[in-house]
N, C-alpha and C. Protein backbone atom coordinates (compact mmCIF):
# COMPACT_ATOMS: atom_id res chain seq x y z
N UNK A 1 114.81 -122.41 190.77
CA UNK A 1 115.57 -122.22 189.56
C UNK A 1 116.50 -121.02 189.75
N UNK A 2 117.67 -120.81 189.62
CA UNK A 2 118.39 -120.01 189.03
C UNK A 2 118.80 -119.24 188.37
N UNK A 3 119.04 -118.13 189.23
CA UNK A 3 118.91 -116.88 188.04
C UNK A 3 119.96 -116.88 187.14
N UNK A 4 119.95 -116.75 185.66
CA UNK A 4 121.05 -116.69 184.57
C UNK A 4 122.04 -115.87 185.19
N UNK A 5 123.61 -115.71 184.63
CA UNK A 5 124.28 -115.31 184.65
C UNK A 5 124.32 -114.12 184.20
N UNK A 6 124.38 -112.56 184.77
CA UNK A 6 124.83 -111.64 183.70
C UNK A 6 125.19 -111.52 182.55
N UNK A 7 124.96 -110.70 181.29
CA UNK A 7 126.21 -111.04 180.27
C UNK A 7 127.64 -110.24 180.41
N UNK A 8 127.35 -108.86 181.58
CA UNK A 8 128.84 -108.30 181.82
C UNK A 8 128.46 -108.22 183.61
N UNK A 9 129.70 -108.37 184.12
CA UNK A 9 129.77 -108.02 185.24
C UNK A 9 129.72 -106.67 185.15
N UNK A 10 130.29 -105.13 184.56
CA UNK A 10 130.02 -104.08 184.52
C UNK A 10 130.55 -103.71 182.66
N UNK A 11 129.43 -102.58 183.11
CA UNK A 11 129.17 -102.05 182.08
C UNK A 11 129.39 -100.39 182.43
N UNK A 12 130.36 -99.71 181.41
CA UNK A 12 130.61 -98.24 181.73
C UNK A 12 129.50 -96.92 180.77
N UNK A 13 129.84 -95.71 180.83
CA UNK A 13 128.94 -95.20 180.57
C UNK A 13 130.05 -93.66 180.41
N UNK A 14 130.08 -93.45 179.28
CA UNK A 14 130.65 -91.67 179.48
C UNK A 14 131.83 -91.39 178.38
N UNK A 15 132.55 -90.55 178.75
CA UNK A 15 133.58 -90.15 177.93
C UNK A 15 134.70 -91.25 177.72
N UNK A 16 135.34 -90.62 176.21
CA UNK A 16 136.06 -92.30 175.83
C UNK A 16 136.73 -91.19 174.75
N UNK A 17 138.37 -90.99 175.36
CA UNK A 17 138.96 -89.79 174.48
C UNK A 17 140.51 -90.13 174.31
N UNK A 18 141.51 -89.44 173.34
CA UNK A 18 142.04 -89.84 173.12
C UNK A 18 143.18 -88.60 174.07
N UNK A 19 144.25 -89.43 175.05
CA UNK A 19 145.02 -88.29 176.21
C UNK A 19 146.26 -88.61 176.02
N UNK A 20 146.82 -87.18 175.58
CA UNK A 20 148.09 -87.01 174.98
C UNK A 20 149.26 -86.43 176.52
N UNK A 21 149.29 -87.09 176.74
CA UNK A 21 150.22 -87.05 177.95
C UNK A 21 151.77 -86.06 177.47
N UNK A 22 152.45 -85.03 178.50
CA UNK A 22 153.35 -84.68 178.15
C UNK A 22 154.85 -85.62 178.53
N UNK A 23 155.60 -86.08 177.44
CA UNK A 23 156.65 -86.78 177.65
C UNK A 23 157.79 -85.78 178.46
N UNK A 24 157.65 -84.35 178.46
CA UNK A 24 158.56 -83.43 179.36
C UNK A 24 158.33 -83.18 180.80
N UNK A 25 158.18 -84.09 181.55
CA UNK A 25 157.90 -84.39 182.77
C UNK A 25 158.43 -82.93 183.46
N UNK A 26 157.55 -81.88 183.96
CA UNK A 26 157.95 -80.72 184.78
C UNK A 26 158.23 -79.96 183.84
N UNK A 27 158.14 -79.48 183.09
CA UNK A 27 158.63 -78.31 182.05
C UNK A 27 156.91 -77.51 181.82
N UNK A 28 157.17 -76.57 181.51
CA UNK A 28 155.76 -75.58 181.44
C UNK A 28 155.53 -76.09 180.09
N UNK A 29 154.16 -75.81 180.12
CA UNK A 29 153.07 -76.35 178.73
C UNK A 29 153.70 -75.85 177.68
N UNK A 30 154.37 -74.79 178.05
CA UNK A 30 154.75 -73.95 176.32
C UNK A 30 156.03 -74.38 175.95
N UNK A 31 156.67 -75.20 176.99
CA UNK A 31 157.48 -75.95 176.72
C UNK A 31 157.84 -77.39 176.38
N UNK A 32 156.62 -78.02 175.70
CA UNK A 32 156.90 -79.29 176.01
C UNK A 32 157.00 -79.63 174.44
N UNK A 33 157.55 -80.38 174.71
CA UNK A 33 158.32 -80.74 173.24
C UNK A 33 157.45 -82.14 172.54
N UNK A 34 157.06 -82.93 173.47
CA UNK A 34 156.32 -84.36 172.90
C UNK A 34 155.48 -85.13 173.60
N UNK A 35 154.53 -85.77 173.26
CA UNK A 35 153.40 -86.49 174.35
C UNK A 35 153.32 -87.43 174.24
N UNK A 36 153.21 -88.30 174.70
CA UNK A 36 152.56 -90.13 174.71
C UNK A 36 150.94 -90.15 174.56
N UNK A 37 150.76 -90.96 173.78
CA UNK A 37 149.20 -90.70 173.31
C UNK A 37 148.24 -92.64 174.47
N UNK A 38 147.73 -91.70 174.82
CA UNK A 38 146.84 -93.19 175.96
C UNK A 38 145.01 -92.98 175.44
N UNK A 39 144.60 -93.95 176.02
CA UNK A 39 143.17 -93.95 175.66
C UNK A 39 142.96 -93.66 177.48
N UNK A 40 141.90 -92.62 177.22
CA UNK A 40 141.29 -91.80 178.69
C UNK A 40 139.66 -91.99 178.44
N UNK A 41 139.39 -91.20 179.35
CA UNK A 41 137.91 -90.71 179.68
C UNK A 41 137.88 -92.19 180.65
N UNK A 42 137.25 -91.33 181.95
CA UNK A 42 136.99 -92.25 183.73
C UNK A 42 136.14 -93.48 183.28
N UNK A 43 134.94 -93.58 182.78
CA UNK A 43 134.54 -94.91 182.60
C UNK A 43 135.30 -95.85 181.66
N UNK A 44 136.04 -95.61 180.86
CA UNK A 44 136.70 -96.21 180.06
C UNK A 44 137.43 -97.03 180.75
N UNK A 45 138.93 -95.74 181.33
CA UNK A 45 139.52 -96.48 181.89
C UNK A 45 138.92 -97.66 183.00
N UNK A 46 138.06 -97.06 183.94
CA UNK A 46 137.20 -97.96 184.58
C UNK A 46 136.70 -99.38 184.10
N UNK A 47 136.25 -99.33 182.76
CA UNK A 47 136.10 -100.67 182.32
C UNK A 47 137.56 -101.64 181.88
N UNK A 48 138.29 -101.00 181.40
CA UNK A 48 139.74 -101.08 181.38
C UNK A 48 141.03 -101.81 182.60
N UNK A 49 140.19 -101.39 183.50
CA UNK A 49 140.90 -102.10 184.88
C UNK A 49 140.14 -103.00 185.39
N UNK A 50 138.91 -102.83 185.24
CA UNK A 50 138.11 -104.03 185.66
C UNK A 50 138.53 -105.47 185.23
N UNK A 51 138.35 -104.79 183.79
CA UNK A 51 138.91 -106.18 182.72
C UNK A 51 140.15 -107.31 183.03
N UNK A 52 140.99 -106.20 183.80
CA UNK A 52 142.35 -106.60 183.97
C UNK A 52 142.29 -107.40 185.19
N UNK A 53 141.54 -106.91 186.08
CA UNK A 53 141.28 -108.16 187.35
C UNK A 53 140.19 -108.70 187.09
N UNK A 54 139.87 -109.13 186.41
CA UNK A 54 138.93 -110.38 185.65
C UNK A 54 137.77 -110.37 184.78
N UNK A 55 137.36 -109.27 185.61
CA UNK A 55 135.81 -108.99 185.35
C UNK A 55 135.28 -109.01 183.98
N UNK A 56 134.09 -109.20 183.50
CA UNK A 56 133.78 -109.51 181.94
C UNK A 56 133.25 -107.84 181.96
N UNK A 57 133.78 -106.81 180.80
CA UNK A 57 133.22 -105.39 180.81
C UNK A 57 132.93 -105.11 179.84
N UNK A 58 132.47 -103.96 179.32
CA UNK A 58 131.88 -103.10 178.27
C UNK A 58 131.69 -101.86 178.82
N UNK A 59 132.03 -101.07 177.26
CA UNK A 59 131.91 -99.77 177.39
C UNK A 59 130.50 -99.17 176.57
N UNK A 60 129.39 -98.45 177.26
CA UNK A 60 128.71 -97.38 176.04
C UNK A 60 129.34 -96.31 176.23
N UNK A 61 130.10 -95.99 174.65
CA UNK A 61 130.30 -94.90 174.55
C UNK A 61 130.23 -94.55 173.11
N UNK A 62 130.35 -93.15 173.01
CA UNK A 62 130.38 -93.23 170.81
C UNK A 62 131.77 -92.78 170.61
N UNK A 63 132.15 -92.45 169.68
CA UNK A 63 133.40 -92.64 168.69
C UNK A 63 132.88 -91.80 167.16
N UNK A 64 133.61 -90.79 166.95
CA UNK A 64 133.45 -90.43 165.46
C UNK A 64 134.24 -91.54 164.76
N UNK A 65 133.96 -90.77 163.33
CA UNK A 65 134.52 -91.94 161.92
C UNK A 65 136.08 -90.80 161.66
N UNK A 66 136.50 -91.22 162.74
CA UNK A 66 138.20 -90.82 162.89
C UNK A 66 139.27 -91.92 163.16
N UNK A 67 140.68 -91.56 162.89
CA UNK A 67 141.54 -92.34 163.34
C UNK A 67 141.85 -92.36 164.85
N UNK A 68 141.21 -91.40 165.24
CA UNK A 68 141.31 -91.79 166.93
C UNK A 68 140.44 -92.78 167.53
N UNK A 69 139.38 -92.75 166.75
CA UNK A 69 138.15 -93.84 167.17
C UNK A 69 138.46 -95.03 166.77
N UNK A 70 139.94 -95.30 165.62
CA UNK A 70 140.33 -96.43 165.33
C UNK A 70 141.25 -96.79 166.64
N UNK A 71 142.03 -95.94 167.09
CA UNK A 71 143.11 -96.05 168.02
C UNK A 71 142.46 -96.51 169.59
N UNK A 72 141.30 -95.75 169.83
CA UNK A 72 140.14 -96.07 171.02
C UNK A 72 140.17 -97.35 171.20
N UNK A 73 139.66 -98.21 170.16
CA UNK A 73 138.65 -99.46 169.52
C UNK A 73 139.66 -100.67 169.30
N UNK A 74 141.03 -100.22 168.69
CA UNK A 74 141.96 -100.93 168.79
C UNK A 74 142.53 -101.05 170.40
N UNK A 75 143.18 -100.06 171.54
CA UNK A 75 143.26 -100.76 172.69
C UNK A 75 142.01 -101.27 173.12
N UNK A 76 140.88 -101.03 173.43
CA UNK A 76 140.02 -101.78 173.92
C UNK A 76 139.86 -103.23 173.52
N UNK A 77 139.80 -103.51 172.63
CA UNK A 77 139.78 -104.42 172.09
C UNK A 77 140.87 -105.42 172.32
N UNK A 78 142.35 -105.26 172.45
CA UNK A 78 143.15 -105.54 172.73
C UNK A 78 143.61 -105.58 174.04
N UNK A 79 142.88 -105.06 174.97
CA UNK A 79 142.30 -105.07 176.44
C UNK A 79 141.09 -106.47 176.89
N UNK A 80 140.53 -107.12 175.51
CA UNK A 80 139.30 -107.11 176.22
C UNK A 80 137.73 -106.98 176.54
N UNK A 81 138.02 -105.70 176.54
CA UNK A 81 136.88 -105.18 176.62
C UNK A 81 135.99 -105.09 175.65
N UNK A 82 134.56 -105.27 175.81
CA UNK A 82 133.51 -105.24 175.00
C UNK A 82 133.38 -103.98 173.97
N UNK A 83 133.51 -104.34 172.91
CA UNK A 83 133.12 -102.53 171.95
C UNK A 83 131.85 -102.48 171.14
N UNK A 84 131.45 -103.76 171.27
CA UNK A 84 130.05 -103.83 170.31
C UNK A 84 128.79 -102.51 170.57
N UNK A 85 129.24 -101.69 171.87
CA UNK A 85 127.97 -100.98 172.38
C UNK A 85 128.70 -99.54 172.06
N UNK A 86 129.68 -99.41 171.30
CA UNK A 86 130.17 -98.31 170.88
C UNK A 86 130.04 -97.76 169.27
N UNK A 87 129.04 -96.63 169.07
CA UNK A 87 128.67 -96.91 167.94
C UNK A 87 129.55 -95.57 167.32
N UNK A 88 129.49 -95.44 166.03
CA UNK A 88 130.42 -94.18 165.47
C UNK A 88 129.37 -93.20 165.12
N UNK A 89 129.58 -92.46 165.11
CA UNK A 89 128.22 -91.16 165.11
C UNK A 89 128.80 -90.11 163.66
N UNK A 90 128.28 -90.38 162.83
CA UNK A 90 128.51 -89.42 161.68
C UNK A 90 128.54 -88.05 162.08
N UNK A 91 129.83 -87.32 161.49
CA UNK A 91 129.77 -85.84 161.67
C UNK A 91 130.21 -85.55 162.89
N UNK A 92 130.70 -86.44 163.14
CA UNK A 92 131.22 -85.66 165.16
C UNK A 92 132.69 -86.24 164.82
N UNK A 93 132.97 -85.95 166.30
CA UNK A 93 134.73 -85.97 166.48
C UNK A 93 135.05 -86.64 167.48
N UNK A 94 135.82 -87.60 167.55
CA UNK A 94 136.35 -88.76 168.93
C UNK A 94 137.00 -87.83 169.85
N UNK A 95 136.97 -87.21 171.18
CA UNK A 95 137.54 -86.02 171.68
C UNK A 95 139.02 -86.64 172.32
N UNK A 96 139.66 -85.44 172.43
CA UNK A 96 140.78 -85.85 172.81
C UNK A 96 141.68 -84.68 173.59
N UNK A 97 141.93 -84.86 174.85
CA UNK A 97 142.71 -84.51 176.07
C UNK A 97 144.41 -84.19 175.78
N UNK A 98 144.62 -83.12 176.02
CA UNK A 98 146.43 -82.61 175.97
C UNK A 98 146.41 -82.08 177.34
N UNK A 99 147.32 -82.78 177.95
CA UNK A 99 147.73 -82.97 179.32
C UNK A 99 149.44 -82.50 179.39
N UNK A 100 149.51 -81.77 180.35
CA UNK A 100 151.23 -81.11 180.96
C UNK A 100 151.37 -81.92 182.33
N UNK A 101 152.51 -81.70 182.84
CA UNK A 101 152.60 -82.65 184.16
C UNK A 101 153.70 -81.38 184.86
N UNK A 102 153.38 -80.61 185.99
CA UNK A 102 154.34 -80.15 186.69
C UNK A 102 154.27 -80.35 187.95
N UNK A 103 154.84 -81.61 188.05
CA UNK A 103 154.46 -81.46 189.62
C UNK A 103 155.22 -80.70 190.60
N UNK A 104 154.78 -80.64 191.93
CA UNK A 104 153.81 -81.37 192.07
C UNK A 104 151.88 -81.49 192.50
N UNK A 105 152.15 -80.24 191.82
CA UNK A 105 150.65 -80.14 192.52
C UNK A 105 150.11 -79.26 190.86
N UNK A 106 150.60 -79.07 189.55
CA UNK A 106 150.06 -78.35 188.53
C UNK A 106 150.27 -79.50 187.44
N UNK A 107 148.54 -79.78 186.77
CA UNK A 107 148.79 -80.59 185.79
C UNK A 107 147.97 -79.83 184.17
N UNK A 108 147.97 -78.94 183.85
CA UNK A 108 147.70 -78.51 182.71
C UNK A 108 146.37 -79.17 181.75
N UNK A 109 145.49 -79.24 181.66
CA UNK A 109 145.02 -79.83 180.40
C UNK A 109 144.12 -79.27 179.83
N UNK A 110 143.95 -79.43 178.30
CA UNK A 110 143.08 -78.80 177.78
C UNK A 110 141.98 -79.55 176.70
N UNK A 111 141.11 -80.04 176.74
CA UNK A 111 140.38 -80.87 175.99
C UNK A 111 139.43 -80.13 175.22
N UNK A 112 139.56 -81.34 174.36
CA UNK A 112 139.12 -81.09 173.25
C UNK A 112 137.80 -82.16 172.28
N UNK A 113 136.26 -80.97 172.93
CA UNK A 113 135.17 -81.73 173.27
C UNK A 113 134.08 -81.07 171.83
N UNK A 114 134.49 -80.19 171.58
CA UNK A 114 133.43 -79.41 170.52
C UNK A 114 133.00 -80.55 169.19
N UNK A 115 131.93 -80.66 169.09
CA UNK A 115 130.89 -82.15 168.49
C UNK A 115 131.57 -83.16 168.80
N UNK A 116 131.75 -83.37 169.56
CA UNK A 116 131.98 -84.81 170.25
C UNK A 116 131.37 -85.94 170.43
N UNK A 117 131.78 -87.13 169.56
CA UNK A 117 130.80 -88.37 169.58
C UNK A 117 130.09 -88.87 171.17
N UNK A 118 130.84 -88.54 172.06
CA UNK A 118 130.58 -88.99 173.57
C UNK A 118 129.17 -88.43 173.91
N UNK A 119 128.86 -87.32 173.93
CA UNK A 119 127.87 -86.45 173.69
C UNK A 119 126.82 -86.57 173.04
N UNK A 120 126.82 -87.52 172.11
CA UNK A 120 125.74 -87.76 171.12
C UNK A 120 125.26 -89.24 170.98
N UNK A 121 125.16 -89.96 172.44
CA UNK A 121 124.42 -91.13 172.56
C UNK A 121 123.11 -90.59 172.40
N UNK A 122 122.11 -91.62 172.38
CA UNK A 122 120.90 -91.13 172.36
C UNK A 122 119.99 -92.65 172.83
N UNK A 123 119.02 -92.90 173.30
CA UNK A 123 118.46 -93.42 173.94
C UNK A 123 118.46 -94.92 173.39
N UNK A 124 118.48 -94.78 171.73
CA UNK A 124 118.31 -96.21 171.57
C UNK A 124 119.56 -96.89 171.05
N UNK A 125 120.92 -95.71 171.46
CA UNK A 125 121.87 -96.60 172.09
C UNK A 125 122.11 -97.26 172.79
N UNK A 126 121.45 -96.62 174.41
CA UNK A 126 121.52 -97.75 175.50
C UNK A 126 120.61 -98.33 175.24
N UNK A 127 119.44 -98.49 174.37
CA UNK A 127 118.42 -99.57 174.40
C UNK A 127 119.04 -100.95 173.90
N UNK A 128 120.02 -100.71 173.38
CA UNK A 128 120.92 -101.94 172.37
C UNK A 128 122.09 -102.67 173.40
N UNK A 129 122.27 -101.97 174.48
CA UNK A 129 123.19 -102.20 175.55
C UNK A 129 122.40 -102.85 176.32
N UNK A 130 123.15 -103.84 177.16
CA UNK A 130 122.43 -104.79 178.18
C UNK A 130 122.01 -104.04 179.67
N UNK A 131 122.18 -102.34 179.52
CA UNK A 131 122.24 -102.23 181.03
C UNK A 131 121.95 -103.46 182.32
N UNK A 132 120.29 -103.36 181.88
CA UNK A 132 119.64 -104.08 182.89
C UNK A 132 119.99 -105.24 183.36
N UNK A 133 120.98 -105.82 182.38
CA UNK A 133 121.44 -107.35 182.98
C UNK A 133 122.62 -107.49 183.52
N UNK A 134 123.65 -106.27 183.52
CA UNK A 134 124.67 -106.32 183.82
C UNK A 134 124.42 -106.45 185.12
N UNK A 135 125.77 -106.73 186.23
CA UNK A 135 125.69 -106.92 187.55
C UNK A 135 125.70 -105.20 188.21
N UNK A 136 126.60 -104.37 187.18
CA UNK A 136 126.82 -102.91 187.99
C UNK A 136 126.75 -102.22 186.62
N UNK A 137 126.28 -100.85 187.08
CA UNK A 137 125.95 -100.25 185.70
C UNK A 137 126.79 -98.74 186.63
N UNK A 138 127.89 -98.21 185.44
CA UNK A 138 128.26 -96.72 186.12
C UNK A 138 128.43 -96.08 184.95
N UNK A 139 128.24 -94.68 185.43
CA UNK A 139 128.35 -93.78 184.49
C UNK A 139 128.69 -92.63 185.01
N UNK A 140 129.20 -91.75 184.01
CA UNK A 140 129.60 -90.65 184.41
C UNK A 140 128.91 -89.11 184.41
N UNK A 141 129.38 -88.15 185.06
CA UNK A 141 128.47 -87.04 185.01
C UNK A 141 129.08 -86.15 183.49
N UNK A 142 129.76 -86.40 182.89
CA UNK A 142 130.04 -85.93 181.73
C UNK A 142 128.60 -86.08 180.84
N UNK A 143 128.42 -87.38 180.59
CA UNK A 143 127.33 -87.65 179.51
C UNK A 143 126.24 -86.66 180.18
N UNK A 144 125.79 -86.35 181.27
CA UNK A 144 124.94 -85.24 181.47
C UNK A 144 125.31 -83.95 181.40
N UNK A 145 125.98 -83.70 181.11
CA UNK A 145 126.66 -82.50 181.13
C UNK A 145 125.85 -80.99 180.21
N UNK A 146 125.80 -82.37 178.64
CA UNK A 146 125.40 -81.42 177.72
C UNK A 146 123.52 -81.78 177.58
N UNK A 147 123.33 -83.07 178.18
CA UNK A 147 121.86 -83.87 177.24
C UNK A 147 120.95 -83.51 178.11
N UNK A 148 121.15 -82.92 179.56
CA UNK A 148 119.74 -82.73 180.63
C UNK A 148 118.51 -82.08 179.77
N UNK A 149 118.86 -81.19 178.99
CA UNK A 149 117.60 -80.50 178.18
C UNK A 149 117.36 -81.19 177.22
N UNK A 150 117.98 -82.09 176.64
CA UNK A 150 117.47 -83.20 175.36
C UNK A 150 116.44 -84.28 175.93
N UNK A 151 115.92 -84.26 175.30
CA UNK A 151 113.98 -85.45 175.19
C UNK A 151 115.18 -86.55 175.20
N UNK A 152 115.75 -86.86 174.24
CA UNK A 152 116.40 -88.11 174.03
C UNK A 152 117.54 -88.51 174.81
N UNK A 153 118.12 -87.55 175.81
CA UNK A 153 119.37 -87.73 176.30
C UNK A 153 119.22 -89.33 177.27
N UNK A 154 120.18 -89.99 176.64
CA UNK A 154 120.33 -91.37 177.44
C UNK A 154 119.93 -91.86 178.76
N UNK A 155 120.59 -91.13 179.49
CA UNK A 155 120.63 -91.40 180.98
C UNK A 155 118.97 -90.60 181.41
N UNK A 156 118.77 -89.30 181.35
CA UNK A 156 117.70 -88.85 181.28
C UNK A 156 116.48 -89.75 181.38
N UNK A 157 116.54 -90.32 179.96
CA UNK A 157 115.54 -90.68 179.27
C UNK A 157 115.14 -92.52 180.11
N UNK A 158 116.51 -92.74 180.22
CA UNK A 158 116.62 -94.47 181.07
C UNK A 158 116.23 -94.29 182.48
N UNK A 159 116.46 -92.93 183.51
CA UNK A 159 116.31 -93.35 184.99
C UNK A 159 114.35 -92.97 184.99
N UNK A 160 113.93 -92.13 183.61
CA UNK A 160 112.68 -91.30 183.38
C UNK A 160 112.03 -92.79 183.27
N UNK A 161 111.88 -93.77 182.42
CA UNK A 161 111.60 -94.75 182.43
C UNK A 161 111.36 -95.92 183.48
N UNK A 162 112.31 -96.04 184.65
CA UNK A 162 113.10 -97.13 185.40
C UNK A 162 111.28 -97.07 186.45
């Protein structure tokens, strides 16, 4: 018999922010006049490109009850990509990245992480996520960043288990 099909070929894991790119290509930070606003954070995009060369994806990540977490949720979605495993976390903030560009070797940025929904998964978030059935499971070292000393921290708490 045959083993079932996955339900995602990959599944991401980490920061999911909102990156304000500088539209003054080479001009110093204190000079920049306007930004292009993109959806960032590495697993994201990661699930994001996957999507695009075929692959079936999803993101765990959280999202405050902001208009950036609308803006997140809207490209993903419009990408594709799975959002059902992205939950909104009362009282926190969807984080979000201001980026300069001088090249060619100085790129400026300054983010903006203080209560940050990304940060505040907790175990029986990923319990609601398919890890285990996906084909590839990645994540990032951000989500550990802040949770190594938390009982409940996600990743922690899932490899403590495995």
């Amino acid at each position: 018999m045959s083993k079932p099909s996955p339900a995602f070929d990959l599944i991401t894991m980490g920061r999911s922010s909102i990156d304000l790119y500088a539209n003054d290509v080479g001009a110093p930070f204190v000079d920049i006049k306007s930004f292009a606003a993109y959806v960032g954070g590495s697993p994201t995009n990661i699930a994001v490109g996957a999507q695009r060369l075929g692959l079936k994806t999803a993101v765990l990540t959280a999202v405050g009850e902001d208009p950036v977490a609308d803006f997140i949720l809207k490209f993903l979605n419009a990408e594709g990509v799975e959002t059902q495993f992205i939950p909104r976390k009362l009282g926190t903030r969807t984080s979000a990245v201001v980026l300069g560009i001088e090249p060619p070797d100085k790129f400026p940025l300054v983010y903006y992480r203080d209560n940050c929904a990304d940060n505040q998964l907790a175990i029986d978030d990923v319990l609601k996520t398919p890890v285990g059935s996906c084909r590839v499971f990645e994540f990032s070292g951000t989500g550990l960043s802040t949770t190594l000393n938390n009982p409940d921290a996600p990743v922690k708490s899932r490899f403590h288990n495995a």
